[in-house]
C-alpha atoms as a PDB file:
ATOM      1  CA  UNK A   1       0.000   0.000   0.000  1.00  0.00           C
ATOM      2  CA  UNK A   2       2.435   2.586   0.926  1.00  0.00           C
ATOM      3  CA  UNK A   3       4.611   2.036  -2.464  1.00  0.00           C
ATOM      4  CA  UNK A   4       1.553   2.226  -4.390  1.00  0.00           C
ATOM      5  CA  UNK A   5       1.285   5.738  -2.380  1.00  0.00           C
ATOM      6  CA  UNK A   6       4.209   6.686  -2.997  1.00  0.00           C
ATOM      7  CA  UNK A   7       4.434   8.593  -6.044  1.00  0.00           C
ATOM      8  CA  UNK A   8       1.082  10.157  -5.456  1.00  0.00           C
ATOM      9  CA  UNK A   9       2.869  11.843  -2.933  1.00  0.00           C
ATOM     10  CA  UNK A  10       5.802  13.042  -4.312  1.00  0.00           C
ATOM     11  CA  UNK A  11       3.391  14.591  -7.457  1.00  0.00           C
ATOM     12  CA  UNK A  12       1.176  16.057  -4.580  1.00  0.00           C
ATOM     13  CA  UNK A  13       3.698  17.099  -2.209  1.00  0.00           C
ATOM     14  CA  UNK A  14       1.736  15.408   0.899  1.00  0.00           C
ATOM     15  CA  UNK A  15       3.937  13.627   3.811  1.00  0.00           C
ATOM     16  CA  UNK A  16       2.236  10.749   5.208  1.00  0.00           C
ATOM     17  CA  UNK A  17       3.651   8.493   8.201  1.00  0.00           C
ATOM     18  CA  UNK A  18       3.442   4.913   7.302  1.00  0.00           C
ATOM     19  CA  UNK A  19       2.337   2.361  10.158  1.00  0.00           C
ATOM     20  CA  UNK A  20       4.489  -0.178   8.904  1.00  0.00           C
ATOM     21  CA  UNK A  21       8.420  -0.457   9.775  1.00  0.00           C
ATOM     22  CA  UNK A  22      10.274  -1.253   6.500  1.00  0.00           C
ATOM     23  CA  UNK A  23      13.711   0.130   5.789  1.00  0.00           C
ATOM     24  CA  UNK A  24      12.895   1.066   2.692  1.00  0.00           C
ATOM     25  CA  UNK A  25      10.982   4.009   4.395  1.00  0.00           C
ATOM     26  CA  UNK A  26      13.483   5.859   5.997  1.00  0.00           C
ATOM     27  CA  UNK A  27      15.173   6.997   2.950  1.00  0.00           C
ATOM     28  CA  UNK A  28      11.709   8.098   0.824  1.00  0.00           C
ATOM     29  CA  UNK A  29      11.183  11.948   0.993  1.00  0.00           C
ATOM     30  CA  UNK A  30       7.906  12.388   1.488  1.00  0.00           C
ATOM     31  CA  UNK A  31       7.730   9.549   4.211  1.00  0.00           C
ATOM     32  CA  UNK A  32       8.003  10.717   8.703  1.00  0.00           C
ATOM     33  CA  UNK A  33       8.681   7.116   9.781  1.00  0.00           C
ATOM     34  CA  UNK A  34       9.084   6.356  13.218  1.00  0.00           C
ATOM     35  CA  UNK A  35      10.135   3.340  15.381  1.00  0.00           C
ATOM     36  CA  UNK A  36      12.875   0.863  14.833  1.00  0.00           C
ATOM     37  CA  UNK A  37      12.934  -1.041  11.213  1.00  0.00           C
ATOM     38  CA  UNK A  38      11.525  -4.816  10.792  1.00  0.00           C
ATOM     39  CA  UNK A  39      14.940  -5.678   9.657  1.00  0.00           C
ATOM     40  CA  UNK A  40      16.707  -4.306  12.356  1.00  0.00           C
ATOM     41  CA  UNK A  41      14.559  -5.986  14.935  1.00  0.00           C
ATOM     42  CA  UNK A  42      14.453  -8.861  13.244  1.00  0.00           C
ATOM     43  CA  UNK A  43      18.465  -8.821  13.290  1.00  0.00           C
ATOM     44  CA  UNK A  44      18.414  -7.627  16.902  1.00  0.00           C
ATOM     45  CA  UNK A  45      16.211 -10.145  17.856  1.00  0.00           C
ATOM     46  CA  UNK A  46      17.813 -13.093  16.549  1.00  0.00           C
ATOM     47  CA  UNK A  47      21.104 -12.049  17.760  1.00  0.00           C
ATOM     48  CA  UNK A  48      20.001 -11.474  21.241  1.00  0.00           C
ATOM     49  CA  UNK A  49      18.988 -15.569  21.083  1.00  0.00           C
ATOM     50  CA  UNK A  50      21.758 -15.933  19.578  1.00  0.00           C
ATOM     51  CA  UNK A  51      24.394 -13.859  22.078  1.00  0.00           C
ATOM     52  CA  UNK A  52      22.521 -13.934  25.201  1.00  0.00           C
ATOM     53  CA  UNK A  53      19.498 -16.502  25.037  1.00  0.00           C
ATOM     54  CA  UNK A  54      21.358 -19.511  24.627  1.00  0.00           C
ATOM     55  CA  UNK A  55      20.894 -20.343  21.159  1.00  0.00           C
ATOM     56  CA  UNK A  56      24.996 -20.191  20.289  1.00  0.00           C
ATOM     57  CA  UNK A  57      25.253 -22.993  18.197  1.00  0.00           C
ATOM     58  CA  UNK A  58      21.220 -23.704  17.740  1.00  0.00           C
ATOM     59  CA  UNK A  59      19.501 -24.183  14.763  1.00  0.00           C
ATOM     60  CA  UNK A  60      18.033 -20.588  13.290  1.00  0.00           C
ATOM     61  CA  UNK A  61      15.259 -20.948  11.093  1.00  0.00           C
ATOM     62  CA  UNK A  62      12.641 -18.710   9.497  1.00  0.00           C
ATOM     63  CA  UNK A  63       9.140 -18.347   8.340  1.00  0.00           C
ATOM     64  CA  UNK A  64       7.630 -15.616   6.846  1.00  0.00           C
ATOM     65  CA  UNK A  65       4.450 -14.781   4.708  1.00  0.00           C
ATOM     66  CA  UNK A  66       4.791 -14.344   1.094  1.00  0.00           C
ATOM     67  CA  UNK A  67       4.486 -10.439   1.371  1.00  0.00           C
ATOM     68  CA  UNK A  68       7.099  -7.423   1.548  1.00  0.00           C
ATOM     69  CA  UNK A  69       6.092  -7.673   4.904  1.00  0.00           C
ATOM     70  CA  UNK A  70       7.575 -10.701   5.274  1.00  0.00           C
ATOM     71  CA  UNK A  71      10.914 -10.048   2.367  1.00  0.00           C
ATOM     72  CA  UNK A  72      11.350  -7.174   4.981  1.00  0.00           C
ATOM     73  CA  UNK A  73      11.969  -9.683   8.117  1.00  0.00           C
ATOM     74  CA  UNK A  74      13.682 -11.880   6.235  1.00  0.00           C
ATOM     75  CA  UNK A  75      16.113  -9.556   4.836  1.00  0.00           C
ATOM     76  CA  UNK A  76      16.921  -8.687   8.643  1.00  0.00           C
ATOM     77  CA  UNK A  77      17.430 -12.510   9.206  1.00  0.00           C
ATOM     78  CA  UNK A  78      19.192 -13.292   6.372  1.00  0.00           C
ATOM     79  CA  UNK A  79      21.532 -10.163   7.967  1.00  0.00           C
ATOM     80  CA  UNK A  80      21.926 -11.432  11.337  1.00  0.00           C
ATOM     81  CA  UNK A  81      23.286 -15.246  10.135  1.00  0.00           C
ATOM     82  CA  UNK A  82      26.053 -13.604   7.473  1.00  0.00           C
ATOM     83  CA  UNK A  83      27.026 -11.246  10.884  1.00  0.00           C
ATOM     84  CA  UNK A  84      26.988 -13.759  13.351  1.00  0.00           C
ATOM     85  CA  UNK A  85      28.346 -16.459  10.991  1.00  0.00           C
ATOM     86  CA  UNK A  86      26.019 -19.337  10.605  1.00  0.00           C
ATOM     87  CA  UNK A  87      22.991 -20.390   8.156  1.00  0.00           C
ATOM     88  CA  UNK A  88      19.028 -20.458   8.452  1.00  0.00           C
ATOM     89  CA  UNK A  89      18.860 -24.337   8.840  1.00  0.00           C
ATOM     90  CA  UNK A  90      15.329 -23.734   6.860  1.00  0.00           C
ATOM     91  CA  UNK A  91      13.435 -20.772   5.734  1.00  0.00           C
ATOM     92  CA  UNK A  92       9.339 -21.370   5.160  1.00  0.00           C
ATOM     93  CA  UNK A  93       6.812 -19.149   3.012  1.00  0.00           C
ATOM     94  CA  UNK A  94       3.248 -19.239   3.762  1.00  0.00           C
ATOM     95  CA  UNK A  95       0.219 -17.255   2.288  1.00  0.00           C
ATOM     96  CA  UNK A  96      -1.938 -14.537   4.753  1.00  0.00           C
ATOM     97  CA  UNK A  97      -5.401 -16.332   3.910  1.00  0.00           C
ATOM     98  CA  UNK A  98      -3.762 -20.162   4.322  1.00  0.00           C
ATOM     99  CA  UNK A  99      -5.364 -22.259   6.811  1.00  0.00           C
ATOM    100  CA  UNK A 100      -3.164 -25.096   7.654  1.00  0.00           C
ATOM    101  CA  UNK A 101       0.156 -24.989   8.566  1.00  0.00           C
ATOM    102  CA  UNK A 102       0.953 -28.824   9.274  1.00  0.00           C
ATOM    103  CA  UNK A 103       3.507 -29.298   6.352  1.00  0.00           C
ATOM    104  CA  UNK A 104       5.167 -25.721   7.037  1.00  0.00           C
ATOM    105  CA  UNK A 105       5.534 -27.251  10.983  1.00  0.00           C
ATOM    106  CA  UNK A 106       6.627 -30.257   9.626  1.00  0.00           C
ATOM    107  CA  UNK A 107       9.219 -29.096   7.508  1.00  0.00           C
ATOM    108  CA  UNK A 108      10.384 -26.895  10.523  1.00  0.00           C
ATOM    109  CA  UNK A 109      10.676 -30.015  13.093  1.00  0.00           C
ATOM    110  CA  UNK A 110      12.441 -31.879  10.455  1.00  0.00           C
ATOM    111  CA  UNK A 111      14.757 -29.605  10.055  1.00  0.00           C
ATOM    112  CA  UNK A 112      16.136 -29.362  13.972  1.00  0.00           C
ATOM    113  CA  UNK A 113      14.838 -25.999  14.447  1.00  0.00           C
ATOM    114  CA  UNK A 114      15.849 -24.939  17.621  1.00  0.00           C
ATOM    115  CA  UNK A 115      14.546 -21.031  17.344  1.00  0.00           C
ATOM    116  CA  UNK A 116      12.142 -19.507  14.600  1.00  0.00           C
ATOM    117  CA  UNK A 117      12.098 -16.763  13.522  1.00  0.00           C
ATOM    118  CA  UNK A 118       8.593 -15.648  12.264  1.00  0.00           C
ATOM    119  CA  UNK A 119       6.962 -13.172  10.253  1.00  0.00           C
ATOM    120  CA  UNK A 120       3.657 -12.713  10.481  1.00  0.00           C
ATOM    121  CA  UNK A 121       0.524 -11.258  11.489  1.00  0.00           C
ATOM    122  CA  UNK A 122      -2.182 -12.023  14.814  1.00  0.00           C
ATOM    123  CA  UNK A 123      -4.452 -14.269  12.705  1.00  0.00           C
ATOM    124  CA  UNK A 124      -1.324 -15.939  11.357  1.00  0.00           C
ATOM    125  CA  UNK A 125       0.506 -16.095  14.742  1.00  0.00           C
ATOM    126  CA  UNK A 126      -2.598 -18.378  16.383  1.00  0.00           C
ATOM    127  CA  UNK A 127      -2.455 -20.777  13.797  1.00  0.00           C
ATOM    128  CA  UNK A 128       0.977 -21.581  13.451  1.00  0.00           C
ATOM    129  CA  UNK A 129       1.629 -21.874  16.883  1.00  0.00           C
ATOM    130  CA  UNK A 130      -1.355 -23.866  17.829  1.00  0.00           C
ATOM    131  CA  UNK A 131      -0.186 -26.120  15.361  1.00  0.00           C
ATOM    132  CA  UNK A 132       3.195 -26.341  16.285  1.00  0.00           C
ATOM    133  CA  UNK A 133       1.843 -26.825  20.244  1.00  0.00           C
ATOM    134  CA  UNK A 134      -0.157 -29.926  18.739  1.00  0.00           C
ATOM    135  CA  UNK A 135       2.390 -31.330  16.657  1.00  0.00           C
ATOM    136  CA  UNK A 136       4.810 -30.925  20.449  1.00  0.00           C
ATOM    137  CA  UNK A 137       7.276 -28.834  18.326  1.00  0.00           C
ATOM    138  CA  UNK A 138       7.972 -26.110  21.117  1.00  0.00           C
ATOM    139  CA  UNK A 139      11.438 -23.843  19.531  1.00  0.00           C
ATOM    140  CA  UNK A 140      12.367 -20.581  20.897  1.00  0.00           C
ATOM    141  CA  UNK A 141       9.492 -18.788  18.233  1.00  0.00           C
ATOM    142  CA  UNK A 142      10.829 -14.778  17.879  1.00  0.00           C
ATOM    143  CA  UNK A 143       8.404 -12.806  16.563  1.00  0.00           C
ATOM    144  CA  UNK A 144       7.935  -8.938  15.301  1.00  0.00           C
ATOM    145  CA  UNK A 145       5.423  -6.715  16.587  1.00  0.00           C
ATOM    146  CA  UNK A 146       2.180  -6.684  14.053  1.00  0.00           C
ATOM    147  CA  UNK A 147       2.652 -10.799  14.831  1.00  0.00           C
ATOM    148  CA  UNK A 148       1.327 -10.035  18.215  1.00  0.00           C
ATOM    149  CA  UNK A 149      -1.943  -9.032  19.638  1.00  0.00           C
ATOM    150  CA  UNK A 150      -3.337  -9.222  23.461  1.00  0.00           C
ATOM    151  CA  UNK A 151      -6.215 -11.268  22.692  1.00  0.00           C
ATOM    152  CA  UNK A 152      -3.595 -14.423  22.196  1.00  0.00           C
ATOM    153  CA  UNK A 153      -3.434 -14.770  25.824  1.00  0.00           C
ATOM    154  CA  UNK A 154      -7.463 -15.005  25.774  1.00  0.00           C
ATOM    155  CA  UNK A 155      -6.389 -18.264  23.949  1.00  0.00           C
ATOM    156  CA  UNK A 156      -5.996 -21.654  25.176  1.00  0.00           C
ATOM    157  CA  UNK A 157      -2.140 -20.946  23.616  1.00  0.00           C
ATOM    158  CA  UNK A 158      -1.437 -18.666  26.836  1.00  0.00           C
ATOM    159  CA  UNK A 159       1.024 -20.929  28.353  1.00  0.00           C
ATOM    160  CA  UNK A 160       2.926 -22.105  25.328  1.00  0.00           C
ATOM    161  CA  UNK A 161       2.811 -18.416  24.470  1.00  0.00           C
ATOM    162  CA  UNK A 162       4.462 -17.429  27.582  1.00  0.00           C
ATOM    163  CA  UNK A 163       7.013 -20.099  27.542  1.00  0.00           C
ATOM    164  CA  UNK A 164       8.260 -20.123  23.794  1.00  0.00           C
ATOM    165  CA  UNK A 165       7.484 -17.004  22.431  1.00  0.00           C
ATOM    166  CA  UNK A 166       9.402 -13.216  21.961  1.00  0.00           C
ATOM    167  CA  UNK A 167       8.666 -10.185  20.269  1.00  0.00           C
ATOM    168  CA  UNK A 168      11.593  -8.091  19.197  1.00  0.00           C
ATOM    169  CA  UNK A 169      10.159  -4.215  18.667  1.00  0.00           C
ATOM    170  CA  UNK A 170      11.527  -0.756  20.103  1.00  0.00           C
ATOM    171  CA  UNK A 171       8.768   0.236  21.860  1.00  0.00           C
ATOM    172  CA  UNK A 172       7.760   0.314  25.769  1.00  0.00           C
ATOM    173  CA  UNK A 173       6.163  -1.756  28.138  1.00  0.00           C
ATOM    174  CA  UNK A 174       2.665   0.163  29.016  1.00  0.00           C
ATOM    175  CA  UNK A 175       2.780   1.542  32.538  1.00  0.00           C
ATOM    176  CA  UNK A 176       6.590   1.399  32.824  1.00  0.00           C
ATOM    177  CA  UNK A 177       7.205   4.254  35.242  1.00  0.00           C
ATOM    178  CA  UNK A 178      10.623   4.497  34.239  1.00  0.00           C
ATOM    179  CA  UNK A 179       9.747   5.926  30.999  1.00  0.00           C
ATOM    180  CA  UNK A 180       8.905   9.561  30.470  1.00  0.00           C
ATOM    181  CA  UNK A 181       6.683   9.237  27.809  1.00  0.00           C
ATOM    182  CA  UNK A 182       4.984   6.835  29.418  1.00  0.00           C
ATOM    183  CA  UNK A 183       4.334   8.651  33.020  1.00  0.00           C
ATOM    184  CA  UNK A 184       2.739  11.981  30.442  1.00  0.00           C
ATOM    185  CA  UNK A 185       0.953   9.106  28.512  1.00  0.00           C
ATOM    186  CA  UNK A 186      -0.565   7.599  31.790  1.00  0.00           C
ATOM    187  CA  UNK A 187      -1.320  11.004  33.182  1.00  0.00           C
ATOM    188  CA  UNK A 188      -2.632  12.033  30.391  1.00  0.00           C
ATOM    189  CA  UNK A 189      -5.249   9.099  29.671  1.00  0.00           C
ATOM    190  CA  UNK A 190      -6.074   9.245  33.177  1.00  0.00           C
ATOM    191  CA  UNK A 191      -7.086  13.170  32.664  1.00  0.00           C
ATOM    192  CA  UNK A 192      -8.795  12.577  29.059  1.00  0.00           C
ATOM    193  CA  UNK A 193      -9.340   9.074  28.260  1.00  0.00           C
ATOM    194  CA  UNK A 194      -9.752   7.169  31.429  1.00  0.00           C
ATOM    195  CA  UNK A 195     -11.488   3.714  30.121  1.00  0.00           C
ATOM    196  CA  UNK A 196      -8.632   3.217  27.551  1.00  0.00           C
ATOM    197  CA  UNK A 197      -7.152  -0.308  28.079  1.00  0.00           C
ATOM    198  CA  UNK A 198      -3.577  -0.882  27.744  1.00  0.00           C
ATOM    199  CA  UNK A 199      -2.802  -1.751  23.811  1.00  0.00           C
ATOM    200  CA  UNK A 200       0.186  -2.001  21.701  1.00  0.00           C
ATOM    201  CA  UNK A 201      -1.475  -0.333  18.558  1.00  0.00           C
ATOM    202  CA  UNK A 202      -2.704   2.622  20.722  1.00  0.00           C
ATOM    203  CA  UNK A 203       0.938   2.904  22.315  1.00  0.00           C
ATOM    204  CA  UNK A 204       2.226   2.515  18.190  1.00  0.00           C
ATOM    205  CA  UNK A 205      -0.787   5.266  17.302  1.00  0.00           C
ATOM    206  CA  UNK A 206       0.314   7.926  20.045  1.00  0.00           C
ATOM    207  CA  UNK A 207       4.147   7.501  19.388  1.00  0.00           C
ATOM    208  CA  UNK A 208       3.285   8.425  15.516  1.00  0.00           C
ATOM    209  CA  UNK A 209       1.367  11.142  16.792  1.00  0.00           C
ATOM    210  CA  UNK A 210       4.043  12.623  18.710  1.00  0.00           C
ATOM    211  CA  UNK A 211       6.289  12.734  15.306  1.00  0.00           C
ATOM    212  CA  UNK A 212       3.591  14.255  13.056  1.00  0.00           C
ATOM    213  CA  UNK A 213       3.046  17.148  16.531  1.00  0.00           C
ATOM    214  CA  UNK A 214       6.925  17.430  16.094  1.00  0.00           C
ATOM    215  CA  UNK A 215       6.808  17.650  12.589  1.00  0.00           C
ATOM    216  CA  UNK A 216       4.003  20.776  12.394  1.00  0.00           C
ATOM    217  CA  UNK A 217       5.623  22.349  15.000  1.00  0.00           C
ATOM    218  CA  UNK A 218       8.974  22.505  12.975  1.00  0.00           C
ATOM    219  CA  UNK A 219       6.470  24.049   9.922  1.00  0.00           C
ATOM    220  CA  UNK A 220       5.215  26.787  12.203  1.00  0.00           C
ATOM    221  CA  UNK A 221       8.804  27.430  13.698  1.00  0.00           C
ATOM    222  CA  UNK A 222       9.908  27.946   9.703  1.00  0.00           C
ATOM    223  CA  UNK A 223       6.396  29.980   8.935  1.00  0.00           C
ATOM    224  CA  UNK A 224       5.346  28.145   6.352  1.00  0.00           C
ATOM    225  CA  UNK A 225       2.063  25.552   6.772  1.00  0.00           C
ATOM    226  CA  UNK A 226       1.624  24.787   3.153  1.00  0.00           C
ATOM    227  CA  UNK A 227       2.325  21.269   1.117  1.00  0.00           C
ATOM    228  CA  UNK A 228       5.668  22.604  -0.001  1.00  0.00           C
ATOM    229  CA  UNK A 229       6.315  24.335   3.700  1.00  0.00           C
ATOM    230  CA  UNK A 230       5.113  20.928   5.628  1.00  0.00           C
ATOM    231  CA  UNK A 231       8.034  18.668   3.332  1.00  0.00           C
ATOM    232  CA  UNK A 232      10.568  21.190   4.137  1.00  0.00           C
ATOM    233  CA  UNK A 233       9.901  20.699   7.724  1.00  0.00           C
ATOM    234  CA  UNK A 234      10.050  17.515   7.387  1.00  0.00           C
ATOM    235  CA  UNK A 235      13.855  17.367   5.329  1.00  0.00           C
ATOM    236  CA  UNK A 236      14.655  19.715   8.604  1.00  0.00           C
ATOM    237  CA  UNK A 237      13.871  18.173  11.522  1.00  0.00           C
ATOM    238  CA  UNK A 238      16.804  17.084  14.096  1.00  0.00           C
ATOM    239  CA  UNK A 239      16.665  14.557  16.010  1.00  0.00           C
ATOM    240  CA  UNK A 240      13.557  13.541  17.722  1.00  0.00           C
ATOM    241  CA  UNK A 241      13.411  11.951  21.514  1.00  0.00           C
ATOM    242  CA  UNK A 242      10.157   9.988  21.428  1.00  0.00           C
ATOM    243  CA  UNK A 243      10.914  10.126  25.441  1.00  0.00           C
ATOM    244  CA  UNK A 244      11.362   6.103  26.148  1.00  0.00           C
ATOM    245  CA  UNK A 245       8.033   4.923  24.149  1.00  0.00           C
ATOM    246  CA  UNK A 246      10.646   4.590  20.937  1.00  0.00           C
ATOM    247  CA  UNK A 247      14.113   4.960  20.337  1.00  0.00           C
ATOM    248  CA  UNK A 248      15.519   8.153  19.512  1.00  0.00           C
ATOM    249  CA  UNK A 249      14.783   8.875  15.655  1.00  0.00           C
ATOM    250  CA  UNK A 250      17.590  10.963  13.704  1.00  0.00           C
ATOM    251  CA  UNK A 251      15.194  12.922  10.887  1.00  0.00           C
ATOM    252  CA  UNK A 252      16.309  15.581   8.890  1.00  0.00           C
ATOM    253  CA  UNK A 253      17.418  14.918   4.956  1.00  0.00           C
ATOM    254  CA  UNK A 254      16.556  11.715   4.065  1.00  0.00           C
ATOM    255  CA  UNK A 255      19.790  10.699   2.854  1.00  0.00           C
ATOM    256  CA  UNK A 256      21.160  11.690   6.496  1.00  0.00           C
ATOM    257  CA  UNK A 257      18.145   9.668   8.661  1.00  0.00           C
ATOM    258  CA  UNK A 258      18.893   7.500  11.468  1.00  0.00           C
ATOM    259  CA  UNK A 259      16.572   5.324  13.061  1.00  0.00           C
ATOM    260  CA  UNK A 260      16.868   3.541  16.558  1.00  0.00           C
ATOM    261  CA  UNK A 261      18.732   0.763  16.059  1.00  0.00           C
ATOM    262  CA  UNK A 262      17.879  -0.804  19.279  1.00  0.00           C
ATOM    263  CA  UNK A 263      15.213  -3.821  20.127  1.00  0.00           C
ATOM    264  CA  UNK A 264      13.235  -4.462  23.161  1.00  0.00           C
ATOM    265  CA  UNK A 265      12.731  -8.379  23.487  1.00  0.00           C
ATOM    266  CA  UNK A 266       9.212  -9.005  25.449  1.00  0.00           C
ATOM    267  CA  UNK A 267       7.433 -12.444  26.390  1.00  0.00           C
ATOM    268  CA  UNK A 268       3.924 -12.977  26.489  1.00  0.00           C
ATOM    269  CA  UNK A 269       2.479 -12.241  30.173  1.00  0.00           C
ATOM    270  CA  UNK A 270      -0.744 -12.079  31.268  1.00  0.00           C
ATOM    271  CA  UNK A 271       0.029 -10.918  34.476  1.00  0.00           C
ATOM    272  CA  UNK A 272       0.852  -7.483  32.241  1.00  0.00           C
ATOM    273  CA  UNK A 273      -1.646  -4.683  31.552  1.00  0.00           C
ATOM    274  CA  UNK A 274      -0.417  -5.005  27.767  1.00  0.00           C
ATOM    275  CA  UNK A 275       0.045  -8.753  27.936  1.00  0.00           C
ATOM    276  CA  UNK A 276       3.630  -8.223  27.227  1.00  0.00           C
ATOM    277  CA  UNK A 277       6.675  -7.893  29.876  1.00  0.00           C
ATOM    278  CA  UNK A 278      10.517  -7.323  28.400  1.00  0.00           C
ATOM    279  CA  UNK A 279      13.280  -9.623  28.846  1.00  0.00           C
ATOM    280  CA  UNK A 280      15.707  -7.573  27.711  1.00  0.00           C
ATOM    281  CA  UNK A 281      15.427  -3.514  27.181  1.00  0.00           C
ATOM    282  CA  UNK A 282      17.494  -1.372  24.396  1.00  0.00           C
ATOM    283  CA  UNK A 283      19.688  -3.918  23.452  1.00  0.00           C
ATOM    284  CA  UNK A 284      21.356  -3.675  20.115  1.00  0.00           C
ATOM    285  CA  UNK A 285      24.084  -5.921  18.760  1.00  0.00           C
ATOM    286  CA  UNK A 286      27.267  -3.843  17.186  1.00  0.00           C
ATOM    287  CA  UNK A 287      26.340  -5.239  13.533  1.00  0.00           C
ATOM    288  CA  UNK A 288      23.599  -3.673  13.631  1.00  0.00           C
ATOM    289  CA  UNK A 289      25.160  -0.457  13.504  1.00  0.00           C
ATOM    290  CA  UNK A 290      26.598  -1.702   9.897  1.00  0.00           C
ATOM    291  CA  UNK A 291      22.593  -1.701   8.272  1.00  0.00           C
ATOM    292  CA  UNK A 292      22.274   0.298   5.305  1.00  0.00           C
ATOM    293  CA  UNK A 293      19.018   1.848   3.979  1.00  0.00           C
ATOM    294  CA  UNK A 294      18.017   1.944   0.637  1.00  0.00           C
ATOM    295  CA  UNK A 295      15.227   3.479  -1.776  1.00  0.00           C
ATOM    296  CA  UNK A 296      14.653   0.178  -3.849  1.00  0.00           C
ATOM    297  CA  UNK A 297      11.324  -1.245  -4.169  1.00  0.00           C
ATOM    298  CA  UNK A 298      10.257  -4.876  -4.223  1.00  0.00           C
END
C-alpha cells in the first residue's frame, strides 16, 4: 500500500507516516517514519537468542508470509546469520489467507529448528503456533510486533505463548514508570481518556502522533504551513526523543536519517496490563550499527 502511495505523494507534495516499519521508508522523501525497522529488529532479535538466550550454536530458522512484509523480516534474518556467521537451517513461506500450517511445521521439526524466527501477522501467529503446540514442536518462536496481539493470551495458547514465544520491537512496556513518555501518557489518559485499556497499537498510534506534533511544529517554527512548507519541515527536523516509548529517531534529509537501532525483546504475560513484559530492554548488537538503507522497491 504505501509504495503504491508513494508517487502520489511526491506529485502532490503530501507527507504521510506509514504504520508499517520497513527500511525502505526511511530513505523516501515524502515519508516521517518512526520506530525501529523490521529488519533491524528482526536482526536484533535473533542475535540477542543468539548472544545472550542460549541459542549459540542452535539451529536458526525462518518463516515468513509471502508479502514485503515478510521479504522485509527476512532480509533482517538473512543479515543477522552472514554477521553472526552461521545459516538459516530452513526458511518457510506461507500465504496470509492459508489455513493449515501442518507441512510448514513439519518441515520446521524436520529440520532441527531450535529457534524460529517468524513473520507474520495475529491471525497468522494463532495458527501456526497452535499447530506447532499440537504437533509438540515447542522452539524458541521470535516474533515482530504486528505478529502479536493481546487477545492471544485469551487463547488456550497462553502458556505455550508465555514459555516459547518473543517479540523483538523498540517500543515500551505500558505503565513502565521508568519511561517519560509513558508517566505523560498515563497522566494524560487518566485526565482525558480514562477507560482506555492498555494496547500495543494505541501505544504505536500515540508515538506516531508525537512525530507528526513534532513535525508541524517545525512548519510553524519555519512559517510556512503549506504542502511545499510541511516537506521542508520535514527534510529539517533534528533529532527527535520519542521520550522512552521509541528509540531516539535521527530525521532531517533523508539521505542523512537515522533510526533507533535498538530492540526491546518481550514475552507474552498475562500478568501485564499489555500482555507483554521485556526480557531484555534497548539492546542492540554492534552489527547492527553496519545496516544500510536503501530506496529500492520490491
Amino acid at each position: 500500500h504505501v509504495n503504491t502511495l508513494l508517487p502520489l505523494l511526491s506529485e502532490d507534495s503530501v507527507v504521510v507516516t506509514p504504520a508499517t516499519f520497513d527500511s525502505e521508508w526511511v530513505r523516501e522523501p515524502f515519508l516521517l517514519p518512526y520506530g525501529s525497522t523490521y529488519q533491524l529488529n528482526a536482526y536484533n532479535g535473533i542475535a540477542y537468542y543468539v548472544e545472550e538466550g542460549g541459542g549459540k550454536g542452535k539451529n536458526v530458522c525462518a518463516m515468513a508470509l509471502a508479502t514485503g512484509y515478510g521479504d522485509a523480516g527476512l532480509e533482517g534474518a538473512t543479515m543477522a546469520a552472514e554477521k553472526l556467521g552461521f545459516q538459516l537451517a530452513a526458511t518457510v513461506r506461507y500465504k496470509q489467507d492459508d489455513q493449515d500450517y501442518v507441512a510448514p511445521i513439519t518441515q520446521l521439526r524436520n529440520a532441527k529448528c531450535d529457534a524460529v524466527f517468524l513473520v507474520s501477522l495475529p491471525s497468522n501467529t494463532g495458527r501456526i503456533l497452535g499447530t506447532a503446540a499440537q504437533a509438540r514442536f515447542a522452539p524458541r518462536w521470535i516474533s515482530l510486533s504486528p505478529g502479536w496481539h493481546g487477545a492471544l493470551l485469551q487463547s488456550p495458547l497462553k502458556d505455550y505463548l508465555a514459555a516459547r514465544l518473543w517479540i523483538a520491537f523498540d517500543g515500551a512496556e505500558w505503565g513502565d514508570t521508568t519511561v517519560a513518555g509513558m508517566r505523560t501518557l498515563m497522566s494524560d489518559l487518566a485526565q482525558y481518556r480514562p477507560d482506555q485499556k492498555p494496547d500495543l497499537y494505541f501505544l504505536a498510534g500515540h508515538a506516531m502522533g508525537l512525530g507528526a506534533e513534532a513535525l508541524l511544529t517545525k512548519a510553524v517554527e519555519l512559517g510556512d504551513l503549506s504542502r511545499g512548507g510541511i516537506v521542508r519541515a520535514n527534510h529539517a527536523l533534528g533529532t527527535f526523543d520519542y521520550r522512552g516509548l521509541l528509540g531516539t529517531y535521527t530525521y532531517g534529509a533523508p539521505e542523512t536519517r537515522e533510526p533507533p537501532r535498538i530492540a526491546n525483546i518481550f514475552r507474552p504475560d498475562p500478568a501485564n496490563p499489555m500482555g507483554l513484559t521485556a526480557v531484555r530492554k534497548g539492546y542492540s548488537h554492534p552489527g547492527a550499527a553496519e545496516v544500510t538503507f536503501t530506496r529500492t522497491q520490491r
